[in-house]
C-alpha atoms as a PDB file:
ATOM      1  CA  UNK A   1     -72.425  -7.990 -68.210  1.00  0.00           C
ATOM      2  CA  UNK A   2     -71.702 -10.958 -65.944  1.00  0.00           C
ATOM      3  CA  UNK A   3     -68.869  -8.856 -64.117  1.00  0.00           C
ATOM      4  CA  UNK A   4     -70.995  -5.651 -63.507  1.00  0.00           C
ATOM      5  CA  UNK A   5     -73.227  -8.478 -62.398  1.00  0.00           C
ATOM      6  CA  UNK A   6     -71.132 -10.230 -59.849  1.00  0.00           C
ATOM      7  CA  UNK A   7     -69.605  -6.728 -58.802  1.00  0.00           C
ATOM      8  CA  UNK A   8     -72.562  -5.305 -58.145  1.00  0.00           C
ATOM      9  CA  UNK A   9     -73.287  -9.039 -56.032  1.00  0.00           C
ATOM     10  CA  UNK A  10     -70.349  -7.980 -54.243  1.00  0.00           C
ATOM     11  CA  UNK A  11     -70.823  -4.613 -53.467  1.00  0.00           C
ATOM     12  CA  UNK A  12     -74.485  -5.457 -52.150  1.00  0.00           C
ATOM     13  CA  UNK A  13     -73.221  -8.031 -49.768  1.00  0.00           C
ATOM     14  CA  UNK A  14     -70.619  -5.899 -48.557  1.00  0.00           C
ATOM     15  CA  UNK A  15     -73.561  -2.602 -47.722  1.00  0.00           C
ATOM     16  CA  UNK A  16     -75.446  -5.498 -46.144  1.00  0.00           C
ATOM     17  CA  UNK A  17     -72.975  -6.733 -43.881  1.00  0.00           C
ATOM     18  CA  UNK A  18     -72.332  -3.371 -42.490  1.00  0.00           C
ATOM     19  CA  UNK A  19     -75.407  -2.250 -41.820  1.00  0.00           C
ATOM     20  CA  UNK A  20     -75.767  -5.647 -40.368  1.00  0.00           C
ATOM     21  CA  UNK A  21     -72.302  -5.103 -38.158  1.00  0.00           C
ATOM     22  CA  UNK A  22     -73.759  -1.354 -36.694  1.00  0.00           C
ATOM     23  CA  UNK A  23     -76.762  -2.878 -35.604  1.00  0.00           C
ATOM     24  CA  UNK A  24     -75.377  -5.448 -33.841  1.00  0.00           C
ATOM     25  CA  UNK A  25     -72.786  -2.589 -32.253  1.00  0.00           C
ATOM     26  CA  UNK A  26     -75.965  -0.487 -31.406  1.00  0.00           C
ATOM     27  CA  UNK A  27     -77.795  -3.342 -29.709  1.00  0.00           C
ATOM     28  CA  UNK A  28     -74.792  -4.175 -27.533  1.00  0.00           C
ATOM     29  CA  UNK A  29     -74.428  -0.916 -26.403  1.00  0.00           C
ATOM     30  CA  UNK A  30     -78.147  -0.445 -25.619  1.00  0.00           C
ATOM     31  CA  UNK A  31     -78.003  -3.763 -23.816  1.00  0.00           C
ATOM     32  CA  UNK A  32     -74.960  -3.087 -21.614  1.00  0.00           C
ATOM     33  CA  UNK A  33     -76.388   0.928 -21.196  1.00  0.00           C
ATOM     34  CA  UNK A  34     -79.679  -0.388 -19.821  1.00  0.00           C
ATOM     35  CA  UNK A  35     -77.915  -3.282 -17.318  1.00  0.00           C
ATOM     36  CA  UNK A  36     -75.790  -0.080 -16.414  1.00  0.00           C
ATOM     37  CA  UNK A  37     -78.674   2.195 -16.008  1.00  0.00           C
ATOM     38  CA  UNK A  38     -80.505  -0.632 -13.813  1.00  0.00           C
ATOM     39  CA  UNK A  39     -77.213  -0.837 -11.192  1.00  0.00           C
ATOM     40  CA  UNK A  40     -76.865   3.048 -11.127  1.00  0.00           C
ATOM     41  CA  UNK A  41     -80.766   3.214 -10.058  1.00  0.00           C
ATOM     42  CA  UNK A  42     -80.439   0.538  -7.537  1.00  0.00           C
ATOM     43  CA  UNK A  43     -77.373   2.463  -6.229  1.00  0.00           C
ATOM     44  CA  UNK A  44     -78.768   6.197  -6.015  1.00  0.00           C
ATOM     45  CA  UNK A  45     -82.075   4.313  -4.188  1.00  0.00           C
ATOM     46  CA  UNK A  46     -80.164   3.141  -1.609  1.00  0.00           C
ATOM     47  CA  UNK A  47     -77.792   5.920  -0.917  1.00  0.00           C
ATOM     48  CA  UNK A  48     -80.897   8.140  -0.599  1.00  0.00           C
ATOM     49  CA  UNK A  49     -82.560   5.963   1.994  1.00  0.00           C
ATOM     50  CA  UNK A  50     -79.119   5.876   3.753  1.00  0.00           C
ATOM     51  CA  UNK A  51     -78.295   9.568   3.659  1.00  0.00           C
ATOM     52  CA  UNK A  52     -81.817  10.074   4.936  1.00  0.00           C
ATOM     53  CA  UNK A  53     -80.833   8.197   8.092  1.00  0.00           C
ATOM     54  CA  UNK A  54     -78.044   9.565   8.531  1.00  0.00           C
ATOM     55  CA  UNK A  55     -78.998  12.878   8.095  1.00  0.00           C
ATOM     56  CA  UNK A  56     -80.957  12.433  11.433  1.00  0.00           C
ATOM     57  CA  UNK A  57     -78.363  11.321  13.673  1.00  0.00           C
ATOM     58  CA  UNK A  58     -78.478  13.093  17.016  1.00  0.00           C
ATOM     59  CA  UNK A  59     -81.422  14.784  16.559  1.00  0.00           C
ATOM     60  CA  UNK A  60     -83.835  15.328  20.387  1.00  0.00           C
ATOM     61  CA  UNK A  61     -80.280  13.993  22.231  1.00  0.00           C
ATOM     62  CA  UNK A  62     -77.834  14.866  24.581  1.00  0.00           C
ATOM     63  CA  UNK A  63     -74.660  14.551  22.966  1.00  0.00           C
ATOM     64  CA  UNK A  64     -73.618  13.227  19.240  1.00  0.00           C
ATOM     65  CA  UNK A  65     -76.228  10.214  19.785  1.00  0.00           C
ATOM     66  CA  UNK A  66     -73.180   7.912  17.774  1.00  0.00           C
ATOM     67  CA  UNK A  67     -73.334   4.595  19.827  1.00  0.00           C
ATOM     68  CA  UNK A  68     -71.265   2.438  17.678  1.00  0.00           C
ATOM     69  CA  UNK A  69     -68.676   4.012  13.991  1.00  0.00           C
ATOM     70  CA  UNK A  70     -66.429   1.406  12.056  1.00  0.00           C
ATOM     71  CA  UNK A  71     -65.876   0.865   8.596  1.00  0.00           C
ATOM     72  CA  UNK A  72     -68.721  -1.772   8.262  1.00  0.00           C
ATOM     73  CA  UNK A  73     -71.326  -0.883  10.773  1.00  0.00           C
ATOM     74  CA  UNK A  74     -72.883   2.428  12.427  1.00  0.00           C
ATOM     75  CA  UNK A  75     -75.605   2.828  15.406  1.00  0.00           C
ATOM     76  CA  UNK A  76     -76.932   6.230  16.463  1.00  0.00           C
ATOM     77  CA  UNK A  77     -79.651   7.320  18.986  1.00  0.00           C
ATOM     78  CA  UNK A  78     -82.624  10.037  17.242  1.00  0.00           C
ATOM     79  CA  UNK A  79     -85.915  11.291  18.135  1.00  0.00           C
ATOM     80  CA  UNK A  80     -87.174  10.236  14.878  1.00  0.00           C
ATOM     81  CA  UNK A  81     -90.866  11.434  15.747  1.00  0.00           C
ATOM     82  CA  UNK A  82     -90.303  14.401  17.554  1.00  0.00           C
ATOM     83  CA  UNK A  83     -92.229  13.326  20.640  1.00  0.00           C
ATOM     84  CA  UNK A  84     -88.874  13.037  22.951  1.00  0.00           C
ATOM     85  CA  UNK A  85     -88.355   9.469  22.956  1.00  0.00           C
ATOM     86  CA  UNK A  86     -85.451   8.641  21.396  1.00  0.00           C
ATOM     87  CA  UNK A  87     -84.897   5.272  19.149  1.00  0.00           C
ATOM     88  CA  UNK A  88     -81.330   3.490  17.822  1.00  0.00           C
ATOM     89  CA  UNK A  89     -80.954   2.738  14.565  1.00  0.00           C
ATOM     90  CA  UNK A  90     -78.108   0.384  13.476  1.00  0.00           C
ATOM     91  CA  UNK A  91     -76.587  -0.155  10.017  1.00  0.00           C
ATOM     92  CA  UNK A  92     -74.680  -3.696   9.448  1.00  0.00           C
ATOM     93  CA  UNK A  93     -73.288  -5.139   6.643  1.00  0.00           C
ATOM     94  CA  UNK A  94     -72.148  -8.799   5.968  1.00  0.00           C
ATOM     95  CA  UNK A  95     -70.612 -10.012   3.150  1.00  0.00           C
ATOM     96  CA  UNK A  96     -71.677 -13.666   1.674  1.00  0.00           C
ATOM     97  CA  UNK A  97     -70.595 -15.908  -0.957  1.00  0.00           C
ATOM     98  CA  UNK A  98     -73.357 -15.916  -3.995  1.00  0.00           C
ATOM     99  CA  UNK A  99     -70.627 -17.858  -6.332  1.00  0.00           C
ATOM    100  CA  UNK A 100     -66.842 -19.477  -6.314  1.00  0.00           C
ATOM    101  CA  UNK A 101     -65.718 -15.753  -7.253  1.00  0.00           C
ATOM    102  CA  UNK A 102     -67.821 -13.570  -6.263  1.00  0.00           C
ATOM    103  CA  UNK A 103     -68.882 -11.811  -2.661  1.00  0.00           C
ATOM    104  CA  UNK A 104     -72.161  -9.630  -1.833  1.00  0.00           C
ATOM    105  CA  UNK A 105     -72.319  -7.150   0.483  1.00  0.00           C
ATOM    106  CA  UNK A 106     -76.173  -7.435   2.431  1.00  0.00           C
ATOM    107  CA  UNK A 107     -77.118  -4.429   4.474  1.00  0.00           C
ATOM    108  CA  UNK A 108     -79.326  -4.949   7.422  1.00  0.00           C
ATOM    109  CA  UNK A 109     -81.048  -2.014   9.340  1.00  0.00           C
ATOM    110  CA  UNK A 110     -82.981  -2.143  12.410  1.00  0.00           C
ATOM    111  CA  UNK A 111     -84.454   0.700  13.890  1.00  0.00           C
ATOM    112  CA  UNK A 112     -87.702   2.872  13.278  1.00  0.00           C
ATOM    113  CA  UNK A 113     -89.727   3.292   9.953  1.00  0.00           C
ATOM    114  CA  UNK A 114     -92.159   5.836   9.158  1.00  0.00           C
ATOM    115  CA  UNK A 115     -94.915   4.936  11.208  1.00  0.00           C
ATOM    116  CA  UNK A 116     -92.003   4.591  14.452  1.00  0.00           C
ATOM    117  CA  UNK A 117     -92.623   0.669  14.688  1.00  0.00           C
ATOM    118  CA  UNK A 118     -89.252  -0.832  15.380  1.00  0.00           C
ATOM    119  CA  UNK A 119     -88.320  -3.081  11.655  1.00  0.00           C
ATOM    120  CA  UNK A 120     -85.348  -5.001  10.403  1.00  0.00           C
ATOM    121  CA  UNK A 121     -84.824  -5.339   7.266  1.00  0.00           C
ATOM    122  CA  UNK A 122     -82.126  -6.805   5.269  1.00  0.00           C
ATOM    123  CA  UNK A 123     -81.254  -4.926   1.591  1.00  0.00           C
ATOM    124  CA  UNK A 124     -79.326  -7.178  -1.093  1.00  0.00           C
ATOM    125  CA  UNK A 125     -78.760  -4.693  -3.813  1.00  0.00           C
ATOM    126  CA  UNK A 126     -75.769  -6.284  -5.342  1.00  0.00           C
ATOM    127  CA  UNK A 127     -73.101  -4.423  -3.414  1.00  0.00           C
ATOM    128  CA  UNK A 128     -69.534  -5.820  -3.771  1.00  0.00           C
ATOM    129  CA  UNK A 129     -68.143  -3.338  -1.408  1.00  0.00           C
ATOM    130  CA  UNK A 130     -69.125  -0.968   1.063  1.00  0.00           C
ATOM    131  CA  UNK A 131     -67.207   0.970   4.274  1.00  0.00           C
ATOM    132  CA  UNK A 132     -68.527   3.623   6.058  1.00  0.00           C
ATOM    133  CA  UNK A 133     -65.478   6.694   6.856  1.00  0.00           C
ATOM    134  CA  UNK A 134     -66.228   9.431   9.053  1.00  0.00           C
ATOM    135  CA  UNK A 135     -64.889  12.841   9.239  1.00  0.00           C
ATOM    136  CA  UNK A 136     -63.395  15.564  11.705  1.00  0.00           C
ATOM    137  CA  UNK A 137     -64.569  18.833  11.516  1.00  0.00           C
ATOM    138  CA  UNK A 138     -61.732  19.351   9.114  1.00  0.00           C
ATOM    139  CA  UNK A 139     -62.692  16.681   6.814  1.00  0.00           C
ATOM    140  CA  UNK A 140     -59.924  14.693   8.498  1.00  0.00           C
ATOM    141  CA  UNK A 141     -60.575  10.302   8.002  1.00  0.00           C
ATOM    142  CA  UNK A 142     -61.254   9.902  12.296  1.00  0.00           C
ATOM    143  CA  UNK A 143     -62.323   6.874  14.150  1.00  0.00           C
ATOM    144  CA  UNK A 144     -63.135   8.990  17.496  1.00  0.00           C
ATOM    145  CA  UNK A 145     -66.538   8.997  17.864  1.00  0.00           C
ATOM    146  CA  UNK A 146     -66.358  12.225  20.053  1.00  0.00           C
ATOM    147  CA  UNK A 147     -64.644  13.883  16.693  1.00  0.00           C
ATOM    148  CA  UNK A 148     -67.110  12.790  14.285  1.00  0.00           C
ATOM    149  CA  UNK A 149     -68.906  15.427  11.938  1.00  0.00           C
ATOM    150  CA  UNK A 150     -69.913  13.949   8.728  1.00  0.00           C
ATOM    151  CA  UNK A 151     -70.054  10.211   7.901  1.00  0.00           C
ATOM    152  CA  UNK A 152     -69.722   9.172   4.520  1.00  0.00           C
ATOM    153  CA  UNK A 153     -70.085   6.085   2.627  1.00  0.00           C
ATOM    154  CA  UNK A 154     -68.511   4.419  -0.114  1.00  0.00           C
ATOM    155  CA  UNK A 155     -70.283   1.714  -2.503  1.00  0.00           C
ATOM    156  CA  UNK A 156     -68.938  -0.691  -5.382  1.00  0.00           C
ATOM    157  CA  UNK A 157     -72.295  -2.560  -6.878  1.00  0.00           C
ATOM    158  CA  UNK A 158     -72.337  -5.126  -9.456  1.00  0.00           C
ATOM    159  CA  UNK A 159     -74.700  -6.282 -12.177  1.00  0.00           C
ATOM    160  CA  UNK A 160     -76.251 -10.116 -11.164  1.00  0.00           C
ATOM    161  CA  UNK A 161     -75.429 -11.295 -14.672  1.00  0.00           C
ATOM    162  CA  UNK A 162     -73.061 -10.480 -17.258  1.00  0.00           C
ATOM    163  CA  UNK A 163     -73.580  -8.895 -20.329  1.00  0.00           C
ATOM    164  CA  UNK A 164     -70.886  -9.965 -22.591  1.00  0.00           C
ATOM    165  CA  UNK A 165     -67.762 -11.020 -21.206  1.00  0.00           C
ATOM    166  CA  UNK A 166     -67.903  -8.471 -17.938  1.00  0.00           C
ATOM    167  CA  UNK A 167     -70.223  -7.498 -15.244  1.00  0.00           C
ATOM    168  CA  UNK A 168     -71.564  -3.749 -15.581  1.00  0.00           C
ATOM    169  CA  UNK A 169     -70.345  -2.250 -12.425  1.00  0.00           C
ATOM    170  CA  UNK A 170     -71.452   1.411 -10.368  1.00  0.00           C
ATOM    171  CA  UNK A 171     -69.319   2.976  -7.758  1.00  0.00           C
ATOM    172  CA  UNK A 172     -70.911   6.123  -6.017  1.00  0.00           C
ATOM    173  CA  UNK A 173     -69.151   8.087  -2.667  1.00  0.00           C
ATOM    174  CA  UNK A 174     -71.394  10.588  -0.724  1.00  0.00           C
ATOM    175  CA  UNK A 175     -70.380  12.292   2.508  1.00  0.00           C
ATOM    176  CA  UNK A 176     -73.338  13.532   4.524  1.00  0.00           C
ATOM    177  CA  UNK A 177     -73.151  16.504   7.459  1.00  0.00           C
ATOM    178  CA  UNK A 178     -76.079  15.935  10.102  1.00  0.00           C
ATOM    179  CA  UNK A 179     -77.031  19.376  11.373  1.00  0.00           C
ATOM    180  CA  UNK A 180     -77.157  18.019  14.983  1.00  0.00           C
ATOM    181  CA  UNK A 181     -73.000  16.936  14.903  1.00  0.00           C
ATOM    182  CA  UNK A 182     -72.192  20.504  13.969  1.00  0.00           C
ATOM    183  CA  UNK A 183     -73.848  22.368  16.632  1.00  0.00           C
ATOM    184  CA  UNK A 184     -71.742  24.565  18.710  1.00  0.00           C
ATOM    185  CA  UNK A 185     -68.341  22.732  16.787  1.00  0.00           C
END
């Protein structure tokens, strides 16, 4: 009686400690899902403001309306209200120290919002990387401004605080064509 007793003890324990162990396993991986979920947001948020911009460039100008293309910043010339005056828009980034180890990328963007009124405004989204590449009309890498066709974008962000041992990270590349670098190419 005693050892169906302390088997059963056993056996009882043993059920408890795994159910214990997979709910621990699915409450991590909510936890780290959700911290994931939050960076991916972020990301696509950002990208779609930025592909909207870019989207316009050249649009009521002479020319490609590209004033300035490298890998970290990019100024074009648009008729953003369709009135015939034309406005610049310029993308910068900067990187900054936010710990010993670790670097963020901040975006700043000056230029026209929706109501045309000239803003600057500074985005800190977590970025750890970021380069602009622009494209031939081959889909060739080019730094000739006079050559460029599409402009794409390439983004490493980073959760603010662990989760675990590690950092839940989101890397997203998008390539956009504006209509207006295409004409008559």
């Amino acid at each position: 009686m005693k050892l169906a007793f302390i088997a059963s003890f056993i056996i009882g324990g043993l059920l408890w400690l795994s159910v214990f162990q997979v709910n621990n396993n699915m409450f991590s991986h909510s936890g780290r899902q959700t911290l994931y979920q939050s960076v991916k947001v972020t990301n696509e948020a950002f990208a779609q403001l930025m592909e909207r911009d870019l989207r316009r460039v050249g649009f009521g100008v002479s020319g490609h309306g590209i004033l300035i293309a490298d890998t970290t910043r990019f100024s074009f010339e648009a008729d953003f209200t369709n009135s015939g005056i034309t406005q610049t828009v310029t993308w910068t980034t900067e990187e900054i120290d936010i710990s010993e180890d670790r670097v963020e990328t901040v975006f700043n963007r000056t230029g026209p919002d929706a109501d045309a009124a000239i803003q600057n405004r500074d985005y800190q989204i977590g970025a750890r990387d970021f380069r602009f590449r622009y494209y031939d009309r081959h889909r060739n890498i080019t730094t000739e401004v006079d050559s460029i066709r599409h402009i794409g974008f390439i983004m490493l962000s980073e959760s603010e605080q662990r989760y675990g041992d590690r950092f839940e990270r989101h890397a997203l590349e998008r390539t956009v064509t504006p209509r207006n670098l295409n004409l008559g190419s």
